[in-house]
C-alpha atoms as a PDB file:
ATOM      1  CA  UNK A   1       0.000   0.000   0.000  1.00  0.00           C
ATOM      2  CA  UNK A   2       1.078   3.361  -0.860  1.00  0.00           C
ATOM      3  CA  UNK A   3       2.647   5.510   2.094  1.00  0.00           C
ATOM      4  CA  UNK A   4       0.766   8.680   3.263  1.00  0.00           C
ATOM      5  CA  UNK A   5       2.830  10.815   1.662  1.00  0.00           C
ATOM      6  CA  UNK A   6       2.108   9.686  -1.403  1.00  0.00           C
ATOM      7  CA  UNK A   7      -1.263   9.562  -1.336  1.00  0.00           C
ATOM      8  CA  UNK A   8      -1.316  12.984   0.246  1.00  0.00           C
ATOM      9  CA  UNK A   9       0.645  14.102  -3.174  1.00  0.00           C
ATOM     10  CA  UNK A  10      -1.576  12.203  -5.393  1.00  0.00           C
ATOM     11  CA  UNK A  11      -4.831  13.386  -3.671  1.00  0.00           C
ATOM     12  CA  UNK A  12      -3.537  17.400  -3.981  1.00  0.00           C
ATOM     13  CA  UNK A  13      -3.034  16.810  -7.550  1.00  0.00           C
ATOM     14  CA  UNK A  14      -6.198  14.619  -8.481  1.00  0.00           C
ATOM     15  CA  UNK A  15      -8.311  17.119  -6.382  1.00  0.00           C
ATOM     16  CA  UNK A  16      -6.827  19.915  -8.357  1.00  0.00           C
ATOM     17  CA  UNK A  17      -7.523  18.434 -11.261  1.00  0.00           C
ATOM     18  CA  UNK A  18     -11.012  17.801 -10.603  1.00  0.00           C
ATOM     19  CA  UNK A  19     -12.156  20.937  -9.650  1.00  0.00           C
ATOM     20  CA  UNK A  20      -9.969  22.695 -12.783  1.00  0.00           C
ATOM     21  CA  UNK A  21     -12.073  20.060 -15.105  1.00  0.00           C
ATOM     22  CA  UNK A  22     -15.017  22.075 -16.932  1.00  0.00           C
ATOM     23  CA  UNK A  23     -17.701  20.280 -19.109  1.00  0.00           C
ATOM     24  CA  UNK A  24     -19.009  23.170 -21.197  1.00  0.00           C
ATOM     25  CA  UNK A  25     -21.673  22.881 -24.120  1.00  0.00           C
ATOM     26  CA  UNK A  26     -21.056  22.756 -27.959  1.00  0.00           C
ATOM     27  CA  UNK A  27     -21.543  26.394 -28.236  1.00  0.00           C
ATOM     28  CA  UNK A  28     -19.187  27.460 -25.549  1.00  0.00           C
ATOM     29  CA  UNK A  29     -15.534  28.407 -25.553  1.00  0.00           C
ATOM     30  CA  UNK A  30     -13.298  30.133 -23.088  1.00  0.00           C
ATOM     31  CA  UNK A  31     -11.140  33.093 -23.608  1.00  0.00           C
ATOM     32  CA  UNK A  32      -7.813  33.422 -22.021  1.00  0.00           C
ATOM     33  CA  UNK A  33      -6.293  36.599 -20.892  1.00  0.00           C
ATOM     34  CA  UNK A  34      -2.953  37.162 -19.893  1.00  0.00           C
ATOM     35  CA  UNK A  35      -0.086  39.878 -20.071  1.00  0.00           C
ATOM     36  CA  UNK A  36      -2.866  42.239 -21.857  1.00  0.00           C
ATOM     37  CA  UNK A  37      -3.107  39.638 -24.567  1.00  0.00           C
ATOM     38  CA  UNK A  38      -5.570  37.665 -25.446  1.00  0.00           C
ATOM     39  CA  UNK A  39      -6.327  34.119 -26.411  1.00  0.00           C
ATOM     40  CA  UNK A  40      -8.913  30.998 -26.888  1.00  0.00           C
ATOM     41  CA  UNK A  41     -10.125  28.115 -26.533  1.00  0.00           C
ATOM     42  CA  UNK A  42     -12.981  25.662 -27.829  1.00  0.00           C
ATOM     43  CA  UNK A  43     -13.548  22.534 -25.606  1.00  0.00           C
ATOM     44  CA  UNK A  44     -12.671  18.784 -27.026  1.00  0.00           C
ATOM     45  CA  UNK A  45     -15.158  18.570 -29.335  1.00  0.00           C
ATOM     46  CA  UNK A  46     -14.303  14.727 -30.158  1.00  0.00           C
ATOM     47  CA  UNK A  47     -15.297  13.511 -26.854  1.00  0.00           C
ATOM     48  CA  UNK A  48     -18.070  14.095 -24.787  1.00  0.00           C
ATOM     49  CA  UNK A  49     -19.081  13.454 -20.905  1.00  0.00           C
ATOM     50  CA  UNK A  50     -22.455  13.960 -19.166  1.00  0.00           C
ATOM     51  CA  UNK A  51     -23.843  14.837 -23.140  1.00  0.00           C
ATOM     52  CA  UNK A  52     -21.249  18.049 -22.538  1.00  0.00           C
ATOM     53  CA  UNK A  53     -17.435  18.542 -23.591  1.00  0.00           C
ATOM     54  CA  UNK A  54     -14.880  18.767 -21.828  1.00  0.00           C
ATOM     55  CA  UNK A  55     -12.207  21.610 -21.198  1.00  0.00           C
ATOM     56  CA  UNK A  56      -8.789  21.217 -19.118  1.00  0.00           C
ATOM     57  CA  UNK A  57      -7.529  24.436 -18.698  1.00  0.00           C
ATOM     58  CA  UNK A  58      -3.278  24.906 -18.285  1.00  0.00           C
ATOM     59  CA  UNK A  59      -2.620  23.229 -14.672  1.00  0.00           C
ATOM     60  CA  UNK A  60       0.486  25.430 -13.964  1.00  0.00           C
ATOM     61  CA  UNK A  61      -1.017  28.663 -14.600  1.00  0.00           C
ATOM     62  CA  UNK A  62      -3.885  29.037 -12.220  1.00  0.00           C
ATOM     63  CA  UNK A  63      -2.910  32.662 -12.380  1.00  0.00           C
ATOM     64  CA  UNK A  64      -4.587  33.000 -15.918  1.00  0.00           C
ATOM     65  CA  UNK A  65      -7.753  34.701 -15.965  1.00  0.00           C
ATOM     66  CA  UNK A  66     -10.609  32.514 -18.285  1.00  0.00           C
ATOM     67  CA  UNK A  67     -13.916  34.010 -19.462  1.00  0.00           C
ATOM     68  CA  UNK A  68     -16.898  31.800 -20.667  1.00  0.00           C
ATOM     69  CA  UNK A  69     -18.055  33.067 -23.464  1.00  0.00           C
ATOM     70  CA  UNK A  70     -21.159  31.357 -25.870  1.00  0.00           C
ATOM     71  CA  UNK A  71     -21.949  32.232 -29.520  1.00  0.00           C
ATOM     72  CA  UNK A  72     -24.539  33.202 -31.061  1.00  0.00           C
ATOM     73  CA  UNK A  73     -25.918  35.893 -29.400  1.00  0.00           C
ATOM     74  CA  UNK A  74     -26.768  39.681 -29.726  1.00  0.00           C
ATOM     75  CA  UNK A  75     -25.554  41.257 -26.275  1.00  0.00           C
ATOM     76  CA  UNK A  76     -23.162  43.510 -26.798  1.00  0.00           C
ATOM     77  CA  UNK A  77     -22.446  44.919 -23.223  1.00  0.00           C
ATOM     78  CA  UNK A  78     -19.106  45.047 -21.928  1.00  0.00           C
ATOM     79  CA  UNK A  79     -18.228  48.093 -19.774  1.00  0.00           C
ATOM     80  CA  UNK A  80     -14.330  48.108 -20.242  1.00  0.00           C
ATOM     81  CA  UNK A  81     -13.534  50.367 -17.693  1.00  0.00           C
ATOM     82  CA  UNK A  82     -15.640  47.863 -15.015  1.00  0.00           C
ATOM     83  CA  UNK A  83     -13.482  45.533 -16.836  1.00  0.00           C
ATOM     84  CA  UNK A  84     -10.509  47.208 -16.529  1.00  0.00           C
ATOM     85  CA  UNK A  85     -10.869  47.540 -12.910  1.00  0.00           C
ATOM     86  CA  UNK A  86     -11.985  43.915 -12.429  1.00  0.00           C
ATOM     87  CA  UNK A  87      -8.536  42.938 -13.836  1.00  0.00           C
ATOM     88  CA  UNK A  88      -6.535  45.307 -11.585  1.00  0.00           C
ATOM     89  CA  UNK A  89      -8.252  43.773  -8.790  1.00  0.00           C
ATOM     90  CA  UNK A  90      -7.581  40.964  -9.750  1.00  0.00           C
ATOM     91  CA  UNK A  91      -3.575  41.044  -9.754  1.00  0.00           C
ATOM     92  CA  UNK A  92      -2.983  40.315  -5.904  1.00  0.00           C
ATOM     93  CA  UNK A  93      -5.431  37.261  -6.222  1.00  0.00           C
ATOM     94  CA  UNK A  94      -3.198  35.718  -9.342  1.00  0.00           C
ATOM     95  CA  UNK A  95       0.209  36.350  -7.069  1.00  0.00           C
ATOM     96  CA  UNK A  96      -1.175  34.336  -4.452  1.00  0.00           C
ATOM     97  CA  UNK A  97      -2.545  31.695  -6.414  1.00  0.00           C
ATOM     98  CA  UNK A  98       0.915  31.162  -7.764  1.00  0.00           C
ATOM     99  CA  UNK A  99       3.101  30.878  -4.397  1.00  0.00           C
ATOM    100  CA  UNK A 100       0.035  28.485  -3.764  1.00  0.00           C
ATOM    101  CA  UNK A 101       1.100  26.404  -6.616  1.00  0.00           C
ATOM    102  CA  UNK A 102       4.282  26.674  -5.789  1.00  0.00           C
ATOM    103  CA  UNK A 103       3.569  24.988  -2.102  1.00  0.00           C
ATOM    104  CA  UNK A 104       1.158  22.657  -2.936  1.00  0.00           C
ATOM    105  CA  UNK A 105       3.330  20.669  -5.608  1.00  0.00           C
ATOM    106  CA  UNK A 106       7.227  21.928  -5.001  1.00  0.00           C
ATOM    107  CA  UNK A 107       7.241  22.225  -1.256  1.00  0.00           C
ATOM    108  CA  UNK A 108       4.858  19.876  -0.020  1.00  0.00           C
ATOM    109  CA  UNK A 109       5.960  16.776  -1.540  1.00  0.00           C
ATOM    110  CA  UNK A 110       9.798  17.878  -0.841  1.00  0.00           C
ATOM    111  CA  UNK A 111       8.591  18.483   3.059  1.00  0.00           C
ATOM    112  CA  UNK A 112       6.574  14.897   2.662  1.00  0.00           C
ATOM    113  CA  UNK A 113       9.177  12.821   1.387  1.00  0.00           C
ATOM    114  CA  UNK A 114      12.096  14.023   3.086  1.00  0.00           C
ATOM    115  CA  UNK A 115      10.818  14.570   6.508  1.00  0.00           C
ATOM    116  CA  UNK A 116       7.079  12.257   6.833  1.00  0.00           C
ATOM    117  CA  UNK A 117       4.206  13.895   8.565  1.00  0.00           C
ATOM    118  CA  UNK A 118       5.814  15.525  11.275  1.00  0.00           C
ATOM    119  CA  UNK A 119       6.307  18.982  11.978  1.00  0.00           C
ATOM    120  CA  UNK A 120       7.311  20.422   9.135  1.00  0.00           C
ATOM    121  CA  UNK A 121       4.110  19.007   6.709  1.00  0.00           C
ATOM    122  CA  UNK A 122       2.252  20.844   9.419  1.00  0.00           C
ATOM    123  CA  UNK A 123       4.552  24.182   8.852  1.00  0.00           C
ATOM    124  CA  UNK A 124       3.571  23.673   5.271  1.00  0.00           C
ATOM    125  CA  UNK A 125      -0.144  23.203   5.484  1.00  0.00           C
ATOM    126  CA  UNK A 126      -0.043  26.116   8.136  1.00  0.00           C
ATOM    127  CA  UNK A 127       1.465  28.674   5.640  1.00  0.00           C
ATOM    128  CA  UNK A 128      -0.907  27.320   2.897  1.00  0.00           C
ATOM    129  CA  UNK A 129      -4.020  28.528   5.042  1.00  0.00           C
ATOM    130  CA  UNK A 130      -3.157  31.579   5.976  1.00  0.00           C
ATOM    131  CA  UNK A 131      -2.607  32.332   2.043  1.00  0.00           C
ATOM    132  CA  UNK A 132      -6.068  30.887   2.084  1.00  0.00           C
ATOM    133  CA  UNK A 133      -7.402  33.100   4.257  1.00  0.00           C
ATOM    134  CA  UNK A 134      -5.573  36.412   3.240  1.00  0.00           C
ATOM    135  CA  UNK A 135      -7.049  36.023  -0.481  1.00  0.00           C
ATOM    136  CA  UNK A 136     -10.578  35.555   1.193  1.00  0.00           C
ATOM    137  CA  UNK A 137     -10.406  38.053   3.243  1.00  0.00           C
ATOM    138  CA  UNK A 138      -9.393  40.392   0.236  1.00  0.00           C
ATOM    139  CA  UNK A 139     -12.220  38.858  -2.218  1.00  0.00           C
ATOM    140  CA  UNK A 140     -14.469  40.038   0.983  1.00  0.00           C
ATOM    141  CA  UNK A 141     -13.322  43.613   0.644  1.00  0.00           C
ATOM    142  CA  UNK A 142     -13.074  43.585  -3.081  1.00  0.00           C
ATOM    143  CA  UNK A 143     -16.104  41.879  -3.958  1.00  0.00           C
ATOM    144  CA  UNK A 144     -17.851  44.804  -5.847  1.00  0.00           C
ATOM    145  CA  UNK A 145     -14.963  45.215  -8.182  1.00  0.00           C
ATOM    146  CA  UNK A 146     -14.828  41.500  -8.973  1.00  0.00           C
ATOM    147  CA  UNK A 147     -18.471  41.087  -9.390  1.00  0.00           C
ATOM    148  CA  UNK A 148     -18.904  38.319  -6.442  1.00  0.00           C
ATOM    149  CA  UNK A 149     -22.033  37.845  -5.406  1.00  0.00           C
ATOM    150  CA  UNK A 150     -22.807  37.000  -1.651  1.00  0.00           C
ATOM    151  CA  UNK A 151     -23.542  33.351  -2.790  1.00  0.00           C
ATOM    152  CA  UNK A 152     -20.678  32.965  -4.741  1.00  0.00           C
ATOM    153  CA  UNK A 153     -18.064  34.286  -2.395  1.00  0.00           C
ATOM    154  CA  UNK A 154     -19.578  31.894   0.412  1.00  0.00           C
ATOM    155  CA  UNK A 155     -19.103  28.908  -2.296  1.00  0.00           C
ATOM    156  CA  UNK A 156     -15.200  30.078  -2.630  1.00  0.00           C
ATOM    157  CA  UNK A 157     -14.764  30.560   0.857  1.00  0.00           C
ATOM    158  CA  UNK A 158     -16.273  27.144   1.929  1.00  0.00           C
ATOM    159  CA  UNK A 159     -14.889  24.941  -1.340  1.00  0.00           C
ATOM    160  CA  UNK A 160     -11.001  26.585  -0.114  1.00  0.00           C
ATOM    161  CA  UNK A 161     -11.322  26.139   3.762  1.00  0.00           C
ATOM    162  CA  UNK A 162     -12.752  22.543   3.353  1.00  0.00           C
ATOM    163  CA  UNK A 163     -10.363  21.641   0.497  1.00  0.00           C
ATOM    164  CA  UNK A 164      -6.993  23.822   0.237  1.00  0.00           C
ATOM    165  CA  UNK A 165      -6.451  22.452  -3.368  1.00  0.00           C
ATOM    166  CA  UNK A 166      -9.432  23.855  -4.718  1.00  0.00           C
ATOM    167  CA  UNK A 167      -8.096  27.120  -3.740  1.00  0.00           C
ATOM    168  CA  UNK A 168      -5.524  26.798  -6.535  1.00  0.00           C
ATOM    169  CA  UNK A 169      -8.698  27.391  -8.939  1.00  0.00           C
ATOM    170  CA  UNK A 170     -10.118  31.009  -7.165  1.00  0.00           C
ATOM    171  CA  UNK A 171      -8.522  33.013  -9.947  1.00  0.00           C
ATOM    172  CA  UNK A 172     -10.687  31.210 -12.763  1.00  0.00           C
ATOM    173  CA  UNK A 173     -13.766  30.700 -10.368  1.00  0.00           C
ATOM    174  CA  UNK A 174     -13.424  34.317  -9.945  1.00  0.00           C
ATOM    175  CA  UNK A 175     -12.902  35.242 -13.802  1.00  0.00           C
ATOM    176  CA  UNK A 176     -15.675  32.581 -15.425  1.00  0.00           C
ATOM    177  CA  UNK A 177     -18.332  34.434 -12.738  1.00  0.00           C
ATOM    178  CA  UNK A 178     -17.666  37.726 -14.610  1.00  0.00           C
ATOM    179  CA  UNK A 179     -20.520  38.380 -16.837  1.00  0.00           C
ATOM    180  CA  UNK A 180     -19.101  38.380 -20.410  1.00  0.00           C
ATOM    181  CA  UNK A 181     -22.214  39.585 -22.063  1.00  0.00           C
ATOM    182  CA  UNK A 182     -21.146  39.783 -25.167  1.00  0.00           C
ATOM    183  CA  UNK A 183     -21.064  37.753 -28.506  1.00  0.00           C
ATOM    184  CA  UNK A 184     -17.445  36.648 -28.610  1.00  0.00           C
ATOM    185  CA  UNK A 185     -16.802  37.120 -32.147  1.00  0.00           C
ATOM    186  CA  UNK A 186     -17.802  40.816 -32.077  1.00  0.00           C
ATOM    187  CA  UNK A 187     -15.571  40.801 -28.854  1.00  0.00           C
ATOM    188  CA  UNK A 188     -12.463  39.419 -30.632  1.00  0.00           C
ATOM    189  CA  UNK A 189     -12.650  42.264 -33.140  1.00  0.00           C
ATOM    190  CA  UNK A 190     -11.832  44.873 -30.834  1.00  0.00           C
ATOM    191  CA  UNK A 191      -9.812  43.147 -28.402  1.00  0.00           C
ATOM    192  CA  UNK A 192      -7.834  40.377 -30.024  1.00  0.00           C
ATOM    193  CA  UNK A 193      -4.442  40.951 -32.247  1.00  0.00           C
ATOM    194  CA  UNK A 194      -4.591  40.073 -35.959  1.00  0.00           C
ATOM    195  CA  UNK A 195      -2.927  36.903 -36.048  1.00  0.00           C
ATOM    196  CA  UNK A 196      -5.238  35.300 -32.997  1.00  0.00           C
ATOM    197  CA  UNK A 197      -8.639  37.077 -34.936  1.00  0.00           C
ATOM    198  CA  UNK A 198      -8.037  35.423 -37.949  1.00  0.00           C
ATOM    199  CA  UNK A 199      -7.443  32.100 -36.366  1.00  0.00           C
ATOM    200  CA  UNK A 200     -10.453  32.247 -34.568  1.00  0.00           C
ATOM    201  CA  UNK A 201     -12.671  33.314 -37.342  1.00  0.00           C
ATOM    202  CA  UNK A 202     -11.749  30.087 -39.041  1.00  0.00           C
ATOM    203  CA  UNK A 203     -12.211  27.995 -36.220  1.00  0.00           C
ATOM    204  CA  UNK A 204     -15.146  29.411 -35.181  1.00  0.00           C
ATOM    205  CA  UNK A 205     -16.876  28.919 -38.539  1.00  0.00           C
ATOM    206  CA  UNK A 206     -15.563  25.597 -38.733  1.00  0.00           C
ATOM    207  CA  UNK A 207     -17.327  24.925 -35.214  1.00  0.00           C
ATOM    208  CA  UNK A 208     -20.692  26.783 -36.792  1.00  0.00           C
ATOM    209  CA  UNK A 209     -21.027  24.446 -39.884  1.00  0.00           C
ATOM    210  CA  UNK A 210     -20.153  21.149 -38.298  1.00  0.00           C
ATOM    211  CA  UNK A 211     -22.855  21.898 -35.982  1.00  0.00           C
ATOM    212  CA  UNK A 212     -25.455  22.845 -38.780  1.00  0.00           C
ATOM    213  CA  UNK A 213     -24.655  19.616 -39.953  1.00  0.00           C
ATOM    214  CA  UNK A 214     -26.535  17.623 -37.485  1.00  0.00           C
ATOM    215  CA  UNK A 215     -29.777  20.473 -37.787  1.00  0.00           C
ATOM    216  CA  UNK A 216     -32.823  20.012 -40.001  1.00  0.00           C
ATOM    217  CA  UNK A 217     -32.376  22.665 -42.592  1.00  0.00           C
ATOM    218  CA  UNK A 218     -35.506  24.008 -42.358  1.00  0.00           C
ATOM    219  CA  UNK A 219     -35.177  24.442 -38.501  1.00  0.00           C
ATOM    220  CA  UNK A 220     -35.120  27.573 -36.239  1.00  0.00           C
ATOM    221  CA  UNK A 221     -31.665  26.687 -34.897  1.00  0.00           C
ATOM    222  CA  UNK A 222     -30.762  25.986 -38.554  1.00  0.00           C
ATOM    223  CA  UNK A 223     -31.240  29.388 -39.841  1.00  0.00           C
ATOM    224  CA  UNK A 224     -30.068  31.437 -36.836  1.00  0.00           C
ATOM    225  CA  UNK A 225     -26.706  29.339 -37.421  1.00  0.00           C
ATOM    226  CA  UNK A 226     -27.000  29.881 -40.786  1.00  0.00           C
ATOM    227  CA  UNK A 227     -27.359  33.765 -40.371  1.00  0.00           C
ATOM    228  CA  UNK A 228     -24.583  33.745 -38.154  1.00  0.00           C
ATOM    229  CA  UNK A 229     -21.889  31.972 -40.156  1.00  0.00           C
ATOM    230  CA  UNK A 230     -22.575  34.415 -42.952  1.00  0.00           C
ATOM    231  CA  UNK A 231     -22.024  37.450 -40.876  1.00  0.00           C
ATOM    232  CA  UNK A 232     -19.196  36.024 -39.988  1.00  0.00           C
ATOM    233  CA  UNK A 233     -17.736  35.171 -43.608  1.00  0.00           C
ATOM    234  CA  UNK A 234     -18.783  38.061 -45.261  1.00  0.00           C
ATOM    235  CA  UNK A 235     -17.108  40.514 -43.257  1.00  0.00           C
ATOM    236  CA  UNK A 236     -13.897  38.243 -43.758  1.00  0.00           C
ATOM    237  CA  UNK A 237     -14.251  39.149 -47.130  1.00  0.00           C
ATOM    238  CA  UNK A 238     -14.198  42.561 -47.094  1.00  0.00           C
END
């Protein structure tokens, strides 16, 4: 049987992993911000669980803000200085998250292995919490400029006391609850660089038409799709 400090490393990491897993729908993708630039990403498209598709997002940045984003749709609202102040808010958040990392899976399983479940683990775990608790009790103060709701902030606050690896994930629980109301292809046009616009035009009417194929032509869903993916191809062209 494994030794305690390995299944204390294993359960940090398969916990992380299980709360960083998102299932997200056909017509959902997330967008990826970091350094002021922007990026995507659709879910696995191949492979479905629960009748949804899964998403893994990068397990050694939980720094990196993600938006959920869902096409098509006709909001267009996106206050960009409450966004603007939602990402400065959100710096001291991302620092923590990343010393987190940094004790959960470099000095953790060098305490474990080297010196058991003595003392030291406990120095560890201590110094872990109080990270914990210093990034709640900032969300608390700062929870009109990050858009946390009362609800929401008690879910964070419970999910990280009970479970210190699920703290690792506060930056993107944070991020995917800000309301991105707007459709994202009208949001990459102003936001993304050329290179990164381009590539997601194509993908994104690649995405469009292989779902059409599985519609009735004559449907609702159909033609809305069908409107869409001609918007989207006839302003490539000009």
């Amino acid at each position: 049987m494994p030794s305690f400090e390995v299944l204390l490393v294993l359960g940090v990491f398969g916990l992380y992993c299980y709360d960083s897993l998102m299932l997200l729908n056909f017509n959902e993708l997330i967008f990826i911000r970091f350094k002021k630039k922007w990026s995507y990403k659709f879910p696995i498209l191949s492979f479905q669980l629960l009748r949804k598709f899964p998403f893994l997002p990068n397990l050694l940045t939980p720094n990196i803000a993600l938006f959920q984003v869902f096409w098509p749709t006709c909001d267009q609202d996106v206050n960009f200085k409450e966004f603007d102040i939602f990402i400065k808010s959100l710096i001291p958040v991302q620092v923590i998250s990343v010393i987190l990392l940094v004790l959960m899976f470099v000095c953790l399983p060098i305490v474990a292995f080297k010196y058991g479940s003595g003392t030291n683990l406990l120095i560890v775990f201590f110094v872990i919490y109080i990270l914990i608790i210093s990034i709640l009790i900032y969300l608390f103060t700062q929870k009109n400029n990050l858009k946390l709701s009362n609800t929401k902030l008690v879910s964070v606050t419970f999910e990280s006391i009970v479970c210190p690896p699920f703290a690792l994930n506060i930056v993107r629980k944070i991020s995917l609850n800000y309301p991105m109301n707007v459709d994202p292809y009208i949001f990459t046009k102003e936001m993304f660089d050329e290179e990164t616009k381009k590539s997601f035009k194509k993908n994104l009417c690649i995405i469009i038409d292989k779902k059409m194929n599985f519609l009735e032509k004559d449907s609702e869903r159909f033609i809305e799709l069908n409107n869409y993916l001609n918007q989207i191809q006839s302003e490539k062209e000009n």
